[in-house]
C-alpha atoms as a PDB file:
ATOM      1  CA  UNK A   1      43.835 -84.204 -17.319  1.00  0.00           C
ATOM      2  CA  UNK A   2      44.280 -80.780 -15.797  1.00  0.00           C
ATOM      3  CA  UNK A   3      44.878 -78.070 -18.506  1.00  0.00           C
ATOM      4  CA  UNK A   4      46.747 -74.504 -17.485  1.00  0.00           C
ATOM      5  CA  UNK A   5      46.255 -71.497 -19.471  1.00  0.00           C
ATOM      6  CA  UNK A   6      48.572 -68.545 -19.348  1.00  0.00           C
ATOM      7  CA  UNK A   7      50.647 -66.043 -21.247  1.00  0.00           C
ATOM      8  CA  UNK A   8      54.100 -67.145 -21.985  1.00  0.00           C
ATOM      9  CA  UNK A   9      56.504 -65.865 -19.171  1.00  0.00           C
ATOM     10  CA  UNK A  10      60.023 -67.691 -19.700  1.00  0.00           C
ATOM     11  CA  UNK A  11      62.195 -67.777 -22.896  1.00  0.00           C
ATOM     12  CA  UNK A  12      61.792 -71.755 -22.531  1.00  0.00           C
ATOM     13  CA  UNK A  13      58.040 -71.162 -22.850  1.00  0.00           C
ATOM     14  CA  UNK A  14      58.445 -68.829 -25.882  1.00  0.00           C
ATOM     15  CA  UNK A  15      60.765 -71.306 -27.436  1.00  0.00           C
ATOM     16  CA  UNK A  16      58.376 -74.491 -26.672  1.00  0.00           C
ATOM     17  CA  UNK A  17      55.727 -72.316 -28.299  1.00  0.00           C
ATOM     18  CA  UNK A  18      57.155 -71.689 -31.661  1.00  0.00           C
ATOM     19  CA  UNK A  19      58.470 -75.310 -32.121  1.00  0.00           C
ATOM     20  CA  UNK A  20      54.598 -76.227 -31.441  1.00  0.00           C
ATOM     21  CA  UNK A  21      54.011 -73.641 -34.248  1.00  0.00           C
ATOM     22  CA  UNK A  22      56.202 -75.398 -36.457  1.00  0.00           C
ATOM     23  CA  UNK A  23      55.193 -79.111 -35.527  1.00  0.00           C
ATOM     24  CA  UNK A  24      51.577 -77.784 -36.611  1.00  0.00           C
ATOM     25  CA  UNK A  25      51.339 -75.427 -39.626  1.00  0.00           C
ATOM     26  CA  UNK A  26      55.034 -76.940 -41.230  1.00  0.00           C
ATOM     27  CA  UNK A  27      54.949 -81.067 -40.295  1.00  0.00           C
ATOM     28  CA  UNK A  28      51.014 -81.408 -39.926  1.00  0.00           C
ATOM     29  CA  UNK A  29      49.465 -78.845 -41.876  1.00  0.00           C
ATOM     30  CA  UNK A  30      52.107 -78.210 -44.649  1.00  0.00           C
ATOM     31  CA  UNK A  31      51.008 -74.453 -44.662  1.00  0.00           C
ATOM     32  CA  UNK A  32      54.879 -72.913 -44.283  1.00  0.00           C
ATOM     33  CA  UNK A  33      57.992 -74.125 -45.749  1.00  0.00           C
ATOM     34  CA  UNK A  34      60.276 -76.386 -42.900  1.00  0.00           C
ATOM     35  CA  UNK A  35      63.102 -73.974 -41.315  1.00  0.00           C
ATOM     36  CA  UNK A  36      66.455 -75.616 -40.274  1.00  0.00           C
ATOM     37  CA  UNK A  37      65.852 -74.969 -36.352  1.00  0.00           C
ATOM     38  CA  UNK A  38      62.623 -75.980 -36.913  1.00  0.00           C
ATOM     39  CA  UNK A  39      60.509 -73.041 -34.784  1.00  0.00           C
ATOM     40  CA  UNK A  40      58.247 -71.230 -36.703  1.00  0.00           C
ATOM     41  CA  UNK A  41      58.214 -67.399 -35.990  1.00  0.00           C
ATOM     42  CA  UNK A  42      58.746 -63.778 -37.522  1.00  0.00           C
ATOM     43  CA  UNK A  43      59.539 -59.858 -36.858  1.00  0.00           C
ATOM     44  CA  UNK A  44      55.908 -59.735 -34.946  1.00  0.00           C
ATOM     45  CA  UNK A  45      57.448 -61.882 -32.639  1.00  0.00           C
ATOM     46  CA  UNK A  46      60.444 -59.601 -31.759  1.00  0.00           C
ATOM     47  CA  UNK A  47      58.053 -56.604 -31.200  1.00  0.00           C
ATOM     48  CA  UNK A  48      56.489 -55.262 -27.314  1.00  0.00           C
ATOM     49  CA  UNK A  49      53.229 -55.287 -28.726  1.00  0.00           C
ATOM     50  CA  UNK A  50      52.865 -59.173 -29.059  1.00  0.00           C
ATOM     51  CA  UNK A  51      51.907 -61.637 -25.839  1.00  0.00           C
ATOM     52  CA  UNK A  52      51.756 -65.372 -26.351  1.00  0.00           C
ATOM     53  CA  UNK A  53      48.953 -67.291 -24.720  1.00  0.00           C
ATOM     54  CA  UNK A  54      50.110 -71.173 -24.124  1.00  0.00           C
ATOM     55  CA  UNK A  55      48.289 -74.069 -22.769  1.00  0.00           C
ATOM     56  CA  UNK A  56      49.759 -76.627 -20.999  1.00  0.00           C
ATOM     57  CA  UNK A  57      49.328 -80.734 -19.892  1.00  0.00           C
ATOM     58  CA  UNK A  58      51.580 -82.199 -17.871  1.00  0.00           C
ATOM     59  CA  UNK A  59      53.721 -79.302 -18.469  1.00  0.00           C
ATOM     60  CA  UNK A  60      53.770 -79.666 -21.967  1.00  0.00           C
ATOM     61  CA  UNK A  61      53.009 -76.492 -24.262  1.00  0.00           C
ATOM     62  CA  UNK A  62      49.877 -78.156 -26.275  1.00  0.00           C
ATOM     63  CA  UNK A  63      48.485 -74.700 -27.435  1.00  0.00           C
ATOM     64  CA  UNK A  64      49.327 -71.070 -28.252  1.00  0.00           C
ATOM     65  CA  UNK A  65      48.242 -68.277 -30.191  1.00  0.00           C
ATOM     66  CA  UNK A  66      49.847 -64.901 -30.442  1.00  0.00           C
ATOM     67  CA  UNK A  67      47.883 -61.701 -29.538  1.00  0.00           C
ATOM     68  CA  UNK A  68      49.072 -58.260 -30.783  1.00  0.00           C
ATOM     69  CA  UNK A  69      47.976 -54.542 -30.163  1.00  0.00           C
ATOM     70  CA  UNK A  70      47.904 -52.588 -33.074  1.00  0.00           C
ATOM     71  CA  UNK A  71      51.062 -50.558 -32.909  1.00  0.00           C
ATOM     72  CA  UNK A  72      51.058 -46.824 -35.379  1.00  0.00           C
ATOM     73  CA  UNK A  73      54.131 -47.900 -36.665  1.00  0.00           C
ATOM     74  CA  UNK A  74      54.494 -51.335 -37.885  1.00  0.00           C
ATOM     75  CA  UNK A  75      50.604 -52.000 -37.898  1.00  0.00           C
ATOM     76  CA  UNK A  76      49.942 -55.933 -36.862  1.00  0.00           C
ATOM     77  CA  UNK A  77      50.139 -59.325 -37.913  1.00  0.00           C
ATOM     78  CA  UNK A  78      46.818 -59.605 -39.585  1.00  0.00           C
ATOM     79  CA  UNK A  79      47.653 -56.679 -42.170  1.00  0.00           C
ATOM     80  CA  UNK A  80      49.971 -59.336 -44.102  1.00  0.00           C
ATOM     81  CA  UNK A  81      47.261 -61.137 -44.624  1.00  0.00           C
ATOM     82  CA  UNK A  82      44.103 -58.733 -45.205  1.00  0.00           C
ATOM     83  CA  UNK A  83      43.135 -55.672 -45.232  1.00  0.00           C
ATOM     84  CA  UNK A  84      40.632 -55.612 -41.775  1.00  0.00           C
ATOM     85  CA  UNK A  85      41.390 -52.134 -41.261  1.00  0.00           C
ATOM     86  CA  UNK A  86      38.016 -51.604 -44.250  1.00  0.00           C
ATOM     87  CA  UNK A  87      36.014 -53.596 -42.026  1.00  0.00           C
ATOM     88  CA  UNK A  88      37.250 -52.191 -38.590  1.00  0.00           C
ATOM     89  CA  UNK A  89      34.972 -49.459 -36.861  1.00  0.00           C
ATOM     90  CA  UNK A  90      36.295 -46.293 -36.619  1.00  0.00           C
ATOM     91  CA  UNK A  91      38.555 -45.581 -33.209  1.00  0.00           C
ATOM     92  CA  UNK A  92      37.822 -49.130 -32.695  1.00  0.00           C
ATOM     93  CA  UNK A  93      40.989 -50.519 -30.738  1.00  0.00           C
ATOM     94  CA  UNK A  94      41.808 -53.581 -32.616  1.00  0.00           C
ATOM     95  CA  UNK A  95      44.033 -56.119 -31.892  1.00  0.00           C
ATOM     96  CA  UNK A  96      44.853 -59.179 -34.024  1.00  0.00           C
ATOM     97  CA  UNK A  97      44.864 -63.085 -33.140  1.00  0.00           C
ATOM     98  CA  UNK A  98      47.325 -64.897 -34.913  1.00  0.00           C
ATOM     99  CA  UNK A  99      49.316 -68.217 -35.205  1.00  0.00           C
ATOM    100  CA  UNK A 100      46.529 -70.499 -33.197  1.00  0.00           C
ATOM    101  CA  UNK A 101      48.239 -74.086 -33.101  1.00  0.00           C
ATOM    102  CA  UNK A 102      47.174 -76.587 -30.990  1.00  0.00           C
ATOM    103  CA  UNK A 103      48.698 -80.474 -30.898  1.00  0.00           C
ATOM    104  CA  UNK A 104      47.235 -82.650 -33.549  1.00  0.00           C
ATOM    105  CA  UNK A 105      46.872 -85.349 -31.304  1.00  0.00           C
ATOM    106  CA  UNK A 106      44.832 -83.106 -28.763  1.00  0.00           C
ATOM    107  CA  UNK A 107      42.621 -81.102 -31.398  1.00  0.00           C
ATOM    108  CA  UNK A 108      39.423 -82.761 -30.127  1.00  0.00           C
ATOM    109  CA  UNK A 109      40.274 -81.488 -26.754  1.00  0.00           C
ATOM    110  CA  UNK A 110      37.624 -77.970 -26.881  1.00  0.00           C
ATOM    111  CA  UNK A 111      39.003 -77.251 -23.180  1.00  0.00           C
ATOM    112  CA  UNK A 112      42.301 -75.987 -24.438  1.00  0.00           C
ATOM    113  CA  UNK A 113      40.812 -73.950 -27.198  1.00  0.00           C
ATOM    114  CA  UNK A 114      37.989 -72.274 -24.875  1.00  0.00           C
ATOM    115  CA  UNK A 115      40.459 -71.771 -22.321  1.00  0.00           C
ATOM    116  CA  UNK A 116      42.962 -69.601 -24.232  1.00  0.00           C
ATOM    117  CA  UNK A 117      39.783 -67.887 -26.064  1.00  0.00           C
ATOM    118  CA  UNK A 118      38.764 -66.982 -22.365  1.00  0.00           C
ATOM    119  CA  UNK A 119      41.774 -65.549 -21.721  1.00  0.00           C
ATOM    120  CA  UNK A 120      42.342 -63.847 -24.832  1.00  0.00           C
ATOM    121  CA  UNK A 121      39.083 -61.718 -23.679  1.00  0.00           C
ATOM    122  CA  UNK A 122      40.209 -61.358 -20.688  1.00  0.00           C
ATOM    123  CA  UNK A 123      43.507 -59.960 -22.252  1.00  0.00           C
ATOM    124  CA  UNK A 124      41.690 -57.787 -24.229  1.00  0.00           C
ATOM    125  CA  UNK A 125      39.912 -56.383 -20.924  1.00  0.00           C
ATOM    126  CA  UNK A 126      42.553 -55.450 -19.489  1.00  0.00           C
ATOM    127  CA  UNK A 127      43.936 -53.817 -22.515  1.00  0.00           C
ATOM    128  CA  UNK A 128      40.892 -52.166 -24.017  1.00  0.00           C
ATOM    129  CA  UNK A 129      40.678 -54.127 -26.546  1.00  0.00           C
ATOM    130  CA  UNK A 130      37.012 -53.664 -28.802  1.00  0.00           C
ATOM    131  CA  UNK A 131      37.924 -55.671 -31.163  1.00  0.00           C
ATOM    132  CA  UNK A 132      39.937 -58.649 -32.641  1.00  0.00           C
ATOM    133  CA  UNK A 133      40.875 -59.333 -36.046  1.00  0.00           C
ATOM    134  CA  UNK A 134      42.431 -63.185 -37.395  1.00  0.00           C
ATOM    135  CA  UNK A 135      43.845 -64.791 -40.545  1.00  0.00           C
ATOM    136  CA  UNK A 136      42.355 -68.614 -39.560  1.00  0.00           C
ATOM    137  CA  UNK A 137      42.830 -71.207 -41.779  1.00  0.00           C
ATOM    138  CA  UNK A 138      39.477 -71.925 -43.605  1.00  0.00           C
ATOM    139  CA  UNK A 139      38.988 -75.494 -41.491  1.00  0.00           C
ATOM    140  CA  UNK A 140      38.868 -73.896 -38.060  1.00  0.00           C
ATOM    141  CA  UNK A 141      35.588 -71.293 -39.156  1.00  0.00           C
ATOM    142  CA  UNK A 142      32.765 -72.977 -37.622  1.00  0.00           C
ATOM    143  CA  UNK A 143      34.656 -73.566 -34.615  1.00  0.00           C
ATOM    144  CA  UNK A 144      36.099 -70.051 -34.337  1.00  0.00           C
ATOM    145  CA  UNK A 145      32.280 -69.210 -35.355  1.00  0.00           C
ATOM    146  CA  UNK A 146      30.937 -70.757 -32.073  1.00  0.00           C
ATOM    147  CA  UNK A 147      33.280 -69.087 -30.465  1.00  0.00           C
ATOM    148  CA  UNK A 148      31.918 -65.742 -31.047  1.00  0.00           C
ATOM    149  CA  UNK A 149      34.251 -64.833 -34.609  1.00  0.00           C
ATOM    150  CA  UNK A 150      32.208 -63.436 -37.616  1.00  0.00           C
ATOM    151  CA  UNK A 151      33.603 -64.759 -41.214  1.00  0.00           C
ATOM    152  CA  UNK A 152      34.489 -61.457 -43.497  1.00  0.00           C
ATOM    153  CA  UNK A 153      33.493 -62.105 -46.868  1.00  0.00           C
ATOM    154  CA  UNK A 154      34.485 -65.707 -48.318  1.00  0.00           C
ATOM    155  CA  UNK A 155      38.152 -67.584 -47.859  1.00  0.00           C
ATOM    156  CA  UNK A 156      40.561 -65.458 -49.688  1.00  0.00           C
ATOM    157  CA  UNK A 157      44.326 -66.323 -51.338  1.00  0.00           C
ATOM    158  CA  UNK A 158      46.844 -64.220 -49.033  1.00  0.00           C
ATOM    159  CA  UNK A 159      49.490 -63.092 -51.293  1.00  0.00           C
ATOM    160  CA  UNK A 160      51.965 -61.833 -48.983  1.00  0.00           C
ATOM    161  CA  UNK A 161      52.167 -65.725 -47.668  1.00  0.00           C
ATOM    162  CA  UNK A 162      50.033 -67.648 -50.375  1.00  0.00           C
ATOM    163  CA  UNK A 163      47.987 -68.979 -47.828  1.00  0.00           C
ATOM    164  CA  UNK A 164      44.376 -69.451 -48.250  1.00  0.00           C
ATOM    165  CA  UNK A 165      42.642 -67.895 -45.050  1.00  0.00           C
ATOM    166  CA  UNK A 166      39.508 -66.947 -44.238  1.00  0.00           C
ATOM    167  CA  UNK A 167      39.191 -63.699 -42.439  1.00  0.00           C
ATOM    168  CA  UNK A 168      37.127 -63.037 -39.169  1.00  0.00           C
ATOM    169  CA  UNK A 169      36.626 -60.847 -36.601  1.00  0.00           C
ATOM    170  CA  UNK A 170      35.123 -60.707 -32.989  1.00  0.00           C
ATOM    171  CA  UNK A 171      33.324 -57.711 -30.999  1.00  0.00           C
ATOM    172  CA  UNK A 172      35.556 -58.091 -27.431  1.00  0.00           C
ATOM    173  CA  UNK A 173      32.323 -55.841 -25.794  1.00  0.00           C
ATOM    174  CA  UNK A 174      29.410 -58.735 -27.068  1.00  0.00           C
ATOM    175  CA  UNK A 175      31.183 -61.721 -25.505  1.00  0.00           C
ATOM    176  CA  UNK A 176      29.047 -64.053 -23.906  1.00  0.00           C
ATOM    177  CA  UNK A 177      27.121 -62.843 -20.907  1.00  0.00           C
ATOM    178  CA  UNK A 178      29.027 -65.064 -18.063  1.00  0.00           C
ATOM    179  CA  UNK A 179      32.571 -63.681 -19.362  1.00  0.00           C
ATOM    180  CA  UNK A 180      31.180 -60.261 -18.829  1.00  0.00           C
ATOM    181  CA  UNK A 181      29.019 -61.290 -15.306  1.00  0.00           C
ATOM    182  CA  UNK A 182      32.414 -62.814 -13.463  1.00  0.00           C
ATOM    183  CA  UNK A 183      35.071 -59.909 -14.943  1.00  0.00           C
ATOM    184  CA  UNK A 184      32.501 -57.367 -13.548  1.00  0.00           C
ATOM    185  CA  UNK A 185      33.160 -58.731 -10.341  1.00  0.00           C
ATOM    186  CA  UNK A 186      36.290 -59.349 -10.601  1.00  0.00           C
ATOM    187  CA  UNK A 187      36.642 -55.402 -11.248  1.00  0.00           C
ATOM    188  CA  UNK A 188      34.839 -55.269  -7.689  1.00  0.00           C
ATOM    189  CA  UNK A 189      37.030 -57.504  -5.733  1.00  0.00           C
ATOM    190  CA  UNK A 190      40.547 -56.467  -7.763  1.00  0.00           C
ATOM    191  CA  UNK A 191      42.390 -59.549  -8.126  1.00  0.00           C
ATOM    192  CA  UNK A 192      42.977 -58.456 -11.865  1.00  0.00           C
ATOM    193  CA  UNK A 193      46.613 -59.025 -12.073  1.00  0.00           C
ATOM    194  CA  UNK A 194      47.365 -62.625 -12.973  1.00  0.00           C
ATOM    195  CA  UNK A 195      46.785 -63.765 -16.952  1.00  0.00           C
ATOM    196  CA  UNK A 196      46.826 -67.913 -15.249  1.00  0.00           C
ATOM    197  CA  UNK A 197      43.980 -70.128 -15.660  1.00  0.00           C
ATOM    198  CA  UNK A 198      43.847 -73.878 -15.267  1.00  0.00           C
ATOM    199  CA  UNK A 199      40.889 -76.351 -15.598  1.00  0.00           C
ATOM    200  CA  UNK A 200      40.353 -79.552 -13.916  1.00  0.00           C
ATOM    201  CA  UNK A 201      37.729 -82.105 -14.783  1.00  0.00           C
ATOM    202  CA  UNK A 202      34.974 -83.824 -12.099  1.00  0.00           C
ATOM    203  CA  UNK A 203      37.340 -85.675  -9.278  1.00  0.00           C
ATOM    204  CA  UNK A 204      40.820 -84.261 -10.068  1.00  0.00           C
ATOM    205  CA  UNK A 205      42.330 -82.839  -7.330  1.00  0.00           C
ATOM    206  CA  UNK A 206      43.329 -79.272  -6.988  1.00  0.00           C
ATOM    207  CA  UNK A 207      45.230 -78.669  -3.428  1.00  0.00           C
ATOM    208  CA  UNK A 208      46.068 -81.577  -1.096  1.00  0.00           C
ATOM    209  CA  UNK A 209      45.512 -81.407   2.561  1.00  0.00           C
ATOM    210  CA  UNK A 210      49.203 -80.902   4.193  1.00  0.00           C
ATOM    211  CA  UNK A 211      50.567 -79.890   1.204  1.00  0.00           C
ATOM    212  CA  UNK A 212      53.151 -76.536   1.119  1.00  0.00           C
ATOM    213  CA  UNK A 213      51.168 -73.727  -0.459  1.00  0.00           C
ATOM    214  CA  UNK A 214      52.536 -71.417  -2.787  1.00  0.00           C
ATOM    215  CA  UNK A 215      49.641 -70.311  -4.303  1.00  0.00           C
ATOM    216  CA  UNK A 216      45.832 -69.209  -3.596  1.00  0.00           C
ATOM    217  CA  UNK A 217      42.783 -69.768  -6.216  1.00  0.00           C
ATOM    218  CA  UNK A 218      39.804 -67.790  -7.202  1.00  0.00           C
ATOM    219  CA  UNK A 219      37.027 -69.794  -8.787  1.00  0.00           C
ATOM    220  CA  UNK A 220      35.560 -68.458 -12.423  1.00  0.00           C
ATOM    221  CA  UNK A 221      33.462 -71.646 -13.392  1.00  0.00           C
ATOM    222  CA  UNK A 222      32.030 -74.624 -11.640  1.00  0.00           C
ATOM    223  CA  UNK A 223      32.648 -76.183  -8.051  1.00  0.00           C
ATOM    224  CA  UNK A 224      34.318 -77.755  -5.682  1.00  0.00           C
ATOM    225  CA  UNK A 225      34.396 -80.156  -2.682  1.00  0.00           C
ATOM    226  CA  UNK A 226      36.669 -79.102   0.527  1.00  0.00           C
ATOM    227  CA  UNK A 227      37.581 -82.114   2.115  1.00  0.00           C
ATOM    228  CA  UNK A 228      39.523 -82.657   4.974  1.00  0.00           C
ATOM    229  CA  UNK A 229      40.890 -86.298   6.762  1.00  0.00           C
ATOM    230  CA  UNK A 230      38.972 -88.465   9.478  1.00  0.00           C
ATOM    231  CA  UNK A 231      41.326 -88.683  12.971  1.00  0.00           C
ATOM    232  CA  UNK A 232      40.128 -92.422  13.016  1.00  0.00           C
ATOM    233  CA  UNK A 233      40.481 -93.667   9.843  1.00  0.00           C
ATOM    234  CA  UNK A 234      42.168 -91.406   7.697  1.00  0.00           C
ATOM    235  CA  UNK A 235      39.101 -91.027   5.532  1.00  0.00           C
ATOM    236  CA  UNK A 236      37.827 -87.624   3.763  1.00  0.00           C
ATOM    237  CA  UNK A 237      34.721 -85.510   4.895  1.00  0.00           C
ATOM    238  CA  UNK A 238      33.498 -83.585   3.003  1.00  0.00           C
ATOM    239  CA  UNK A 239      33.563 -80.237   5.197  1.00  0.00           C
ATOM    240  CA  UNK A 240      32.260 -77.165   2.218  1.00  0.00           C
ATOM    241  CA  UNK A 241      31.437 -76.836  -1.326  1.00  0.00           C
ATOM    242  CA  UNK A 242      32.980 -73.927  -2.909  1.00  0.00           C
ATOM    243  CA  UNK A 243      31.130 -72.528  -6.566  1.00  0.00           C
ATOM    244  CA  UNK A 244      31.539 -69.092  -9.026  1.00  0.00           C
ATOM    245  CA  UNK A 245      33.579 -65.978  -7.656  1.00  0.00           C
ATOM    246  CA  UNK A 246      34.897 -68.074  -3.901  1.00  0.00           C
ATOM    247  CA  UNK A 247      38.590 -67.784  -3.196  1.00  0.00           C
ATOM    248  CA  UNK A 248      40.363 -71.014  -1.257  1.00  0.00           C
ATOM    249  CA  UNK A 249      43.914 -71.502  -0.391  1.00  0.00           C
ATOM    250  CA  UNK A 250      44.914 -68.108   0.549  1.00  0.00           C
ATOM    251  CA  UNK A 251      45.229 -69.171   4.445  1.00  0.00           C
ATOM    252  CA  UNK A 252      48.412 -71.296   3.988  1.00  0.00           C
ATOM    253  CA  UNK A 253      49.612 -67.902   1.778  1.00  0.00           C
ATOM    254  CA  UNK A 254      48.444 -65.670   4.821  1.00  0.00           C
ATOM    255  CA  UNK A 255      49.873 -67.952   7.625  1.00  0.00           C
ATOM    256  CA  UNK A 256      52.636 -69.655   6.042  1.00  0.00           C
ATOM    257  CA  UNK A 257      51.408 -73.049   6.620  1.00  0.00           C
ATOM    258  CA  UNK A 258      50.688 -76.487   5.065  1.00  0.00           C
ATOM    259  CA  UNK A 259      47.567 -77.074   3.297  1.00  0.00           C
ATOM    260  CA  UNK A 260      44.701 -77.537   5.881  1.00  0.00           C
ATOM    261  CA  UNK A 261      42.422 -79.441   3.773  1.00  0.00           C
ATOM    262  CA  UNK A 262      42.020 -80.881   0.248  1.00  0.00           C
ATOM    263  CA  UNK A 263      40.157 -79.106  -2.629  1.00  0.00           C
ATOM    264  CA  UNK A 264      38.549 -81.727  -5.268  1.00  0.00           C
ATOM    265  CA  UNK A 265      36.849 -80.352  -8.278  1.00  0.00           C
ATOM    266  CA  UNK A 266      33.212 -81.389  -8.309  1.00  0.00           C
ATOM    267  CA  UNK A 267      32.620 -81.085 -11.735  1.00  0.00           C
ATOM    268  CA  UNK A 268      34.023 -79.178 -14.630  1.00  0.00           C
ATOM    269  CA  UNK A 269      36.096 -76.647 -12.759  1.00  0.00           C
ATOM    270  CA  UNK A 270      37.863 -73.305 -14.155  1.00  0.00           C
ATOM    271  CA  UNK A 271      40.266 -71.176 -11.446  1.00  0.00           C
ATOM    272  CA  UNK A 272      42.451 -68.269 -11.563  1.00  0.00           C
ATOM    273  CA  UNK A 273      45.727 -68.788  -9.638  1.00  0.00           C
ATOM    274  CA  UNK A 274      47.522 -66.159  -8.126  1.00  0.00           C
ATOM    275  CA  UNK A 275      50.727 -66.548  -6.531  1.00  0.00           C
ATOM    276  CA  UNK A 276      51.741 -65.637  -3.145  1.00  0.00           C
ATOM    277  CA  UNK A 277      53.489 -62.419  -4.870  1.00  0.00           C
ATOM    278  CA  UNK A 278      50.181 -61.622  -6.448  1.00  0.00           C
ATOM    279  CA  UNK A 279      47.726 -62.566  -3.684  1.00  0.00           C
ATOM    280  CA  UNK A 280      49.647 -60.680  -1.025  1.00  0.00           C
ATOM    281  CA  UNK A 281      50.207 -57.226  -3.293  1.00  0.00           C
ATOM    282  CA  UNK A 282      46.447 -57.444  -3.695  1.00  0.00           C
ATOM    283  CA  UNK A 283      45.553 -57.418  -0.332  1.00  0.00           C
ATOM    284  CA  UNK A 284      47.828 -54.934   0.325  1.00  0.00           C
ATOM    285  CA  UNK A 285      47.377 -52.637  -2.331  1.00  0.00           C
ATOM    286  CA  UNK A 286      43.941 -52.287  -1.976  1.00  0.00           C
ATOM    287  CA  UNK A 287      41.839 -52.423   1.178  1.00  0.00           C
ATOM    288  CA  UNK A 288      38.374 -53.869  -0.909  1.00  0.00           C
ATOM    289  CA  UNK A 289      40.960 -56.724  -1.180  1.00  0.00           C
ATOM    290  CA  UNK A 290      41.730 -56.920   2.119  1.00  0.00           C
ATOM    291  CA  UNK A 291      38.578 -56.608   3.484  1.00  0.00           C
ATOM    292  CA  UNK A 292      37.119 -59.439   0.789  1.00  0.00           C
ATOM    293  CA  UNK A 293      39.521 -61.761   2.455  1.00  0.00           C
ATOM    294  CA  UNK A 294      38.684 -60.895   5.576  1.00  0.00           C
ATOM    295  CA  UNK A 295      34.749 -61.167   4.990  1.00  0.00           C
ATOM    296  CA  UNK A 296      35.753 -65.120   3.427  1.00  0.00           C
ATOM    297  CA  UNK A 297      37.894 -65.917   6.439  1.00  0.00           C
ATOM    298  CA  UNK A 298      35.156 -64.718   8.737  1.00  0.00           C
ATOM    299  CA  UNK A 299      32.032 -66.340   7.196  1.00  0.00           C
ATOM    300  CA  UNK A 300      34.203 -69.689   7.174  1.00  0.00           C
ATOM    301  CA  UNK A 301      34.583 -69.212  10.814  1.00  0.00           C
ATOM    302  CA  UNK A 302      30.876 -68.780  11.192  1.00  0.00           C
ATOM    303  CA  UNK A 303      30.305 -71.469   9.236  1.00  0.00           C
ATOM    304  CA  UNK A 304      32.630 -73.980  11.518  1.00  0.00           C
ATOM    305  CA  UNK A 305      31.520 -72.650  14.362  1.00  0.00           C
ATOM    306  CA  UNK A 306      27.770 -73.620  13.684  1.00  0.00           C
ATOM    307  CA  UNK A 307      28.903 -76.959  12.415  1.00  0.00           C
ATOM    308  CA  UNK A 308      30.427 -77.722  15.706  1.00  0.00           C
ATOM    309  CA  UNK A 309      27.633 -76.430  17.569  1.00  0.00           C
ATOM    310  CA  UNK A 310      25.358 -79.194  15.347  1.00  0.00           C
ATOM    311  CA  UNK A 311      27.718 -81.667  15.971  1.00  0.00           C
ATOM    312  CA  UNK A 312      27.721 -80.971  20.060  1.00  0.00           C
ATOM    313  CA  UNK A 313      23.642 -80.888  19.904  1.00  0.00           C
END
């Protein structure tokens, strides 16, 4: 089951998101009192300094948690539930992680928690973000612990919501290593627009051959198998493995055409996906863009040449 990890784009989205919030901390959890139109959200919500991350199976929301710059005048979430600011560095640039709900029935899943912690730091990236502050409920701290958090002090009664919480916080700069090796390069290569991840698991296919592409993919973590049909019997070759930091289906975005082969993840796979919009401002925006393409486009025409020049010999 493919899972796709982005910020919340749509008021659909937004609303799908805070019905999940009620279906988890009001009718599984018990942790807010039930509200008539059953969507669990508050002022926070309303502001421009809040983003939603959402994940999504079969087009289901199945995930979200709220991210929120600190903002001079009405502070952030977490302050109605702590005070982090005593434990904050000073000019740190905080930002605050709040309402994390993800499905009951899909809880197990770790893919759909990584993924949105992934792109929280790569949210906070982009935004300067040092730090991040949360208010998690006391069962998710060794998980949010292996995650990278840091519990402050012990689980603590919030008055403002009479919630027991236990308070944590995260150091955006020590993230794991590979987080920091692959946004590096992204930094190189500039495709740093698009907050869209998705994940596929070993065999799942990502493009199909002849398919109408609307979309192009940058690969963050693991690989994948380009296959493409047999004239004779219709079977699949496989034609190139792709791995970390490669770039496939941008040619049907380029030439406005139909898929020319099929992409099948080869084991655990994490992408990026721009869309045409994105992928064709990049290259033209910036010429290291353009001239990455260009570089990919001519080392896979190397690389078909000499495999026809095998296959004559």
């Amino acid at each position: 089951m493919s899972i796709k990890i982005k910020l919340a784009e749509t008021a659909a989205e937004i609303d799908e998101a805070l019905q999940l919030r009620h279906k988890v901390f009001v009718e599984h959890d018990g942790r807010y009192s039930p509200a008539p139109d059953r969507r669990l959200y508050d002022r926070f919500d309303c502001c421009g300094t809040s983003v939603l991350v959402i994940a999504m199976a079969a087009d289901q929301i199945v995930g979200t948690a709220r991210l929120n710059r600190d903002d001079p005048t009405i502070g952030f979430p977490a302050d109605e539930y702590f005070d982090f600011r005593s434990f904050s560095p000073k000019n740190a640039a905080t930002a605050s992680l709040s309402q994390l709900a993800i499905d009951p029935e899909l809880r197990g899943n770790l893919k759909i928690l990584n993924g949105m912690m992934m792109l929280t730091y790569y949210w906070a990236h982009r935004n300067n973000i040092s730090h991040c502050v949360a208010p998690f409920n006391p069962a998710l701290t060794r998980v949010m612990q292996r995650i990278g958090f840091e519990k402050i002090g012990d689980v603590v009664q919030s008055h403002h919501h009479d919630l027991a919480i236990q308070p944590m916080k995260i150091n955006m700069l020590e993230v794991r290593k590979s987080f920091i090796d692959f946004v590096e390069r992204q930094a190189f290569i500039g495709f740093m627009e698009p907050f869209f991840r998705e994940y596929f698991d070993d065999g799942e296919v990502v493009v199909n051959e002849g398919e109408v592409g609307d979309c192009a993919y940058f690969i963050v973590d693991g690989s994948a198998n380009v296959e493409v049909s047999s004239n004779s019997d219709g079977s699949k070759k496989v034609v190139a493995t792709l791995g970390k930091g490669d770039l496939f289906g941008e040619l049907s975005l380029i030439l406005d055409q139909k898929r020319s082969a099929s992409v099948v993840a080869s084991n655990n796979l994490e992408v990026m996906i721009l869309s045409r919009r994105q992928f064709i401002n990049c290259i033209q925006n910036d010429s290291k863009n353009a001239m990455y393409t260009l570089q990919i486009l001519a080392s896979r025409l190397a690389a078909t040449t000499s495999s026809m020049d095998s296959a004559e010999t």
